[in-house]
Protein backbone atom coordinates (compact mmCIF):
# COMPACT_ATOMS: atom_id res chain seq x y z
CA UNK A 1 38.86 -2.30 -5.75
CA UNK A 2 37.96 -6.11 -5.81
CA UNK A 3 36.77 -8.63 -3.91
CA UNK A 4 32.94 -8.80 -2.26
CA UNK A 5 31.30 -5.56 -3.91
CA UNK A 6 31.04 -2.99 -1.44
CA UNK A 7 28.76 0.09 -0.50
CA UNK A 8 30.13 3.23 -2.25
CA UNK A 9 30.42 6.50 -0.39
CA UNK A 10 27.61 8.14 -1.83
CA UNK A 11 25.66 5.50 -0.84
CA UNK A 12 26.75 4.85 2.58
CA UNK A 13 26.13 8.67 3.12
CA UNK A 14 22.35 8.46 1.70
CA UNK A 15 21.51 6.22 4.12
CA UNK A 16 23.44 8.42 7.02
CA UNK A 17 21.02 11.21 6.04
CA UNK A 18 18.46 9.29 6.02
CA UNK A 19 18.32 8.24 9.40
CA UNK A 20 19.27 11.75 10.46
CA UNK A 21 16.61 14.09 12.40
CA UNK A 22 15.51 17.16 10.61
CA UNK A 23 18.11 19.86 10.51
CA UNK A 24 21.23 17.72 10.45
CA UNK A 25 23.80 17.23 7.68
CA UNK A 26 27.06 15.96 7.18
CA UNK A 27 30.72 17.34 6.59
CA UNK A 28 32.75 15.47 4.23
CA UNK A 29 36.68 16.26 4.20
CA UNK A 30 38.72 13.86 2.59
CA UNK A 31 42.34 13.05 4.55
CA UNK A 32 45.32 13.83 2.00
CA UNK A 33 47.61 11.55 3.76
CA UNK A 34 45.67 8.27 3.68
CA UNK A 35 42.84 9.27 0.76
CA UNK A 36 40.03 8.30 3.19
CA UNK A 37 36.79 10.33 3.67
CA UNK A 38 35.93 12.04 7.41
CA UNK A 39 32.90 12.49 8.44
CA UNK A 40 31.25 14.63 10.65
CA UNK A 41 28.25 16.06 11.88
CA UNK A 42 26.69 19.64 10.50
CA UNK A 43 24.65 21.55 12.59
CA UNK A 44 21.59 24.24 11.28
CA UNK A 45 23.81 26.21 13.65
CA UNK A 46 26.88 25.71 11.78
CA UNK A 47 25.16 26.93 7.95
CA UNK A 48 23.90 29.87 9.66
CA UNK A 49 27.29 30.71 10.66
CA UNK A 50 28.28 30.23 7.22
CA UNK A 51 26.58 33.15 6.22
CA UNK A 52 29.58 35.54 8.11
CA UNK A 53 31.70 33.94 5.89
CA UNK A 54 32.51 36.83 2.82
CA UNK A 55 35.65 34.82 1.44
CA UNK A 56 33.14 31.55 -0.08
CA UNK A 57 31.04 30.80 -2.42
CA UNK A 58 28.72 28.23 -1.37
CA UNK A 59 26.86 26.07 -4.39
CA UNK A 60 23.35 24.68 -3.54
CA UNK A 61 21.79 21.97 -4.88
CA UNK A 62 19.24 19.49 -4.79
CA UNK A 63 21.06 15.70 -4.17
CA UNK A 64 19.01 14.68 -6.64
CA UNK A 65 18.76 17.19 -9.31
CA UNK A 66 19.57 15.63 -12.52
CA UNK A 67 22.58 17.56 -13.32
CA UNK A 68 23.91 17.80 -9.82
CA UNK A 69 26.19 14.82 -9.08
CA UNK A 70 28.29 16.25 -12.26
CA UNK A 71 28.08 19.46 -11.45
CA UNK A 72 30.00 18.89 -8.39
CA UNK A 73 32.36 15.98 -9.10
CA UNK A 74 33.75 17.87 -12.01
CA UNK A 75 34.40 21.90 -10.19
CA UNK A 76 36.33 19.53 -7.35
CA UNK A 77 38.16 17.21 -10.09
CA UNK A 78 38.96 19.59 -12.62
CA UNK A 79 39.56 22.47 -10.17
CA UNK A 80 40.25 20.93 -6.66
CA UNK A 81 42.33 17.85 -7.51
CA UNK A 82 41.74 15.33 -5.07
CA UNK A 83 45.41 14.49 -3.59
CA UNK A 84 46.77 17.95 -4.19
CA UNK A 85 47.05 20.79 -1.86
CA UNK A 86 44.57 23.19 -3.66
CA UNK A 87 42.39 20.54 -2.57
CA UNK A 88 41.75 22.07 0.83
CA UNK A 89 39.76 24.80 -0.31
CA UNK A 90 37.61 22.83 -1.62
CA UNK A 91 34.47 21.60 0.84
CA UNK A 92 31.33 20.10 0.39
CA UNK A 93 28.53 19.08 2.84
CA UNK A 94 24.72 17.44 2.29
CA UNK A 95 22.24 18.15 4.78
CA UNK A 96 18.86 17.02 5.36
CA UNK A 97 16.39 20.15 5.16
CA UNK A 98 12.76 19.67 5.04
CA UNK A 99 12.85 16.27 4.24
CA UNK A 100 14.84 17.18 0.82
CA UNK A 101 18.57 16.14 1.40
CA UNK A 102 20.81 19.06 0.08
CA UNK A 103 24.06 19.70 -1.46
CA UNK A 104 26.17 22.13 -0.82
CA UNK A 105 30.00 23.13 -2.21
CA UNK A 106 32.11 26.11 -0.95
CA UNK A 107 35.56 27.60 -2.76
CA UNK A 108 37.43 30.67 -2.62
CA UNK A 109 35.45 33.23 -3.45
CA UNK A 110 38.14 34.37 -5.66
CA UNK A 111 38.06 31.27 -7.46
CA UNK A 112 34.09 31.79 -8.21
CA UNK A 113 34.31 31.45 -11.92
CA UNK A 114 35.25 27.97 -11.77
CA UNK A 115 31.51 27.18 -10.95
CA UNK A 116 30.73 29.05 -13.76
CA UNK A 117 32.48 26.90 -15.91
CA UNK A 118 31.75 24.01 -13.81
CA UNK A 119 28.12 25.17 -14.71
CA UNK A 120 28.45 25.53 -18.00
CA UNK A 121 30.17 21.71 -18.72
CA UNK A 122 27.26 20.27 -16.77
CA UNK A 123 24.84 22.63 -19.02
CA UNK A 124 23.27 24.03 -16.00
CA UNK A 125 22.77 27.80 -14.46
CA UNK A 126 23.90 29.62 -11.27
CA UNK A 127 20.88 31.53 -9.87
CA UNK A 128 21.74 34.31 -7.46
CA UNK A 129 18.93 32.95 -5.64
CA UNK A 130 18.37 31.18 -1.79
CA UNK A 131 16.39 28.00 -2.23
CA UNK A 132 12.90 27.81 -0.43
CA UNK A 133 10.11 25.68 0.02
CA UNK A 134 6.50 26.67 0.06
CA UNK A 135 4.79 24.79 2.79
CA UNK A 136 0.80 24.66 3.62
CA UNK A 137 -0.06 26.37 6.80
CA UNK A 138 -2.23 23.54 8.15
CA UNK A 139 -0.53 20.31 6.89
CA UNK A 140 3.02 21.70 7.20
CA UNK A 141 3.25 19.93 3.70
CA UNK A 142 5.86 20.95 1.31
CA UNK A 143 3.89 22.13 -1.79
CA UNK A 144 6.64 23.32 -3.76
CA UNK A 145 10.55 24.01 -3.90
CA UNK A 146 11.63 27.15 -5.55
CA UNK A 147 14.91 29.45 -5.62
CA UNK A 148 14.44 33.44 -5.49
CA UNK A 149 16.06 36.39 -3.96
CA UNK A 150 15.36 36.59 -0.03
CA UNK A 151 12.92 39.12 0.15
CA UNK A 152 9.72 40.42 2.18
CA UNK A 153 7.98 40.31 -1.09
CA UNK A 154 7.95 36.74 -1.92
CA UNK A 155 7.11 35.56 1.84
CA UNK A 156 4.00 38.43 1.79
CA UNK A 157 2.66 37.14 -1.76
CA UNK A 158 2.33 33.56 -0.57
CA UNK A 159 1.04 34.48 2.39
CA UNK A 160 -1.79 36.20 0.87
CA UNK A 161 -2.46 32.66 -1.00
CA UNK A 162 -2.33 31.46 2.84
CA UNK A 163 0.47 30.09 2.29
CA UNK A 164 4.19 29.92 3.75
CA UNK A 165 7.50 30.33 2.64
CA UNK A 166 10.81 28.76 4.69
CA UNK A 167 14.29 29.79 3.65
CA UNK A 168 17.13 27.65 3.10
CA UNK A 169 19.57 28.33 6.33
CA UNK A 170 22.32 29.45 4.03
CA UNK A 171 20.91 32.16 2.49
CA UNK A 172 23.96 35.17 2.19
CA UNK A 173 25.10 37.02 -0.79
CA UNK A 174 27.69 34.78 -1.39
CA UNK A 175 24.93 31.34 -2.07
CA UNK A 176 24.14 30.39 -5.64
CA UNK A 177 21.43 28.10 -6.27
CA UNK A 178 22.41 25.21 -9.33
CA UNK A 179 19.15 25.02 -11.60
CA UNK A 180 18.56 22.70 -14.34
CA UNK A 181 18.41 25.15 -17.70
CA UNK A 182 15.02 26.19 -19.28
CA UNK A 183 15.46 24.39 -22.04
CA UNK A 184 17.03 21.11 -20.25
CA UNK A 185 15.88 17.74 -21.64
CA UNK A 186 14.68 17.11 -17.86
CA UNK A 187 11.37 19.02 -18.87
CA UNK A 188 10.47 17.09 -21.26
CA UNK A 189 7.60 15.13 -20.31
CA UNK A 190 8.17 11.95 -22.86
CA UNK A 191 11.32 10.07 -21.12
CA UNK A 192 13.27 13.33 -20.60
CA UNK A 193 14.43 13.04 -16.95
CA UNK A 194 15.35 9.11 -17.80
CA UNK A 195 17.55 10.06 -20.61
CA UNK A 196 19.18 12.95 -18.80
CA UNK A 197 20.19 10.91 -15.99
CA UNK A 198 21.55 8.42 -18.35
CA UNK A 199 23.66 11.00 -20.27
CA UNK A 200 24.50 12.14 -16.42
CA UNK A 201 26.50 8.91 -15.56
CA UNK A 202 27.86 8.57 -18.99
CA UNK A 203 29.59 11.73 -18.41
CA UNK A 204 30.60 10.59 -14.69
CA UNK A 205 31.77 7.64 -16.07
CA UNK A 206 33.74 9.25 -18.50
CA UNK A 207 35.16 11.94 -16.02
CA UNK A 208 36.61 9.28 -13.55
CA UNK A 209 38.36 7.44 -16.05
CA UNK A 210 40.18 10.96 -17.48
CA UNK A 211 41.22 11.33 -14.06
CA UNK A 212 42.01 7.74 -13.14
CA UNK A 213 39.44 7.75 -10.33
CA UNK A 214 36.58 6.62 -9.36
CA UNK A 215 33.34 7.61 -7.60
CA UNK A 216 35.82 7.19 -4.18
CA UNK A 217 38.36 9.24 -4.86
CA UNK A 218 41.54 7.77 -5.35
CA UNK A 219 40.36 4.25 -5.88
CA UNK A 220 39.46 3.13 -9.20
CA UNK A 221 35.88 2.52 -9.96
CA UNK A 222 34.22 -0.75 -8.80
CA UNK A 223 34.25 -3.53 -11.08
């Protein structure tokens, strides 16, 4: 690519989302014929009916969970060559939940263990856990994101504490939550989350160039 520097998709998308009403996301597909990205408008209606689905496993994440962006680009590259056929299977959406702009990737559910070793190269965990948010009563504040199993137990304890637990949309047997390990340098309080995010793009960096890509695909990365 050359010539005036231009906006990359990732950030073309962020600013989609951000001008997107609660409860809105968008589909990404990329067209094998001429490499360029579709987009296209998910519904809350659409993730609910993602929860019929018993033949995916959908991968939730945080956009910007340190960790994430890796996470991702690597199961698709390593597993879901761009440009290929197997390519297909491969899907991934963001949508814009509670303020908090998710990620979410869906494969074969026969083909789960690749995000566990797509997890384990980023050095982050699979929870079987649906991501929620703990939200004040009065203020309708987000207080606190969390991941757990959907339960009556959870929603009862914070009510108690008069406080109130929403569910991420997607919430079937078949969702995994990606979490940032115990021990991940992105709890350390002196500089940790700076020098994990560096590391992060390192490892990007070094990803699209094995593959001859860049953050667009097919196209080399920006000068």
């Amino acid at each position: 690519m050359c010539g005036e520097q231009q906006e990359s998709a990732p950030e073309i998308i962020s600013e989609l989302i951000a001008k997107m009403p609660e409860g809105n996301g968008i589909r990404i597909e990329k067209d094998q014929e001429t490499g360029n990205f579709n987009l296209s408008k998910l519904t809350v209606k659409d993730l609910f009916a993602l929860n019929d689905r018993t033949d995916q496993l959908h991968v939730i994440a945080l956009v910007v969970r340190t960790g994430a962006a890796y996470f991702y680009n690597y199961l698709e590259q390593t597993y879901f060559l761009p440009g290929t056929p197997v390519n297909d299977e491969y899907k991934y959406v963001v949508f814009k939940w509670n303020e908090l702009v998710w990620a979410i990737g869906s494969i074969p559910i026969e083909k789960s263990h690749y995000a566990d070793e797509a997890a384990k190269e980023a050095k982050m965990k699979l929870q079987t856990a649906i991501p929620f948010v703990v939200v004040h009563p009065k203020t309708t504040k987000v207080v606190s994101i969390a991941s757990a199993k959907k339960d009556k137990g959870w929603s009862e304890a914070l009510e108690e504490a008069e406080l109130k637990a929403e569910w991420f949309p997607l919430s079937s047997n078949f969702v995994r939550t990606l979490e940032n390990k115990n021990d991940s340098p992105v709890y350390n309080l002196h500089g940790g989350v700076q020098d994990a995010k560096i590391e992060e793009e390192l490892k990007l960096q070094r990803l699209w160039e094995k593959m001859g890509r860049g953050p667009h695909g097919n196209d080399p990365s920006p000068p």
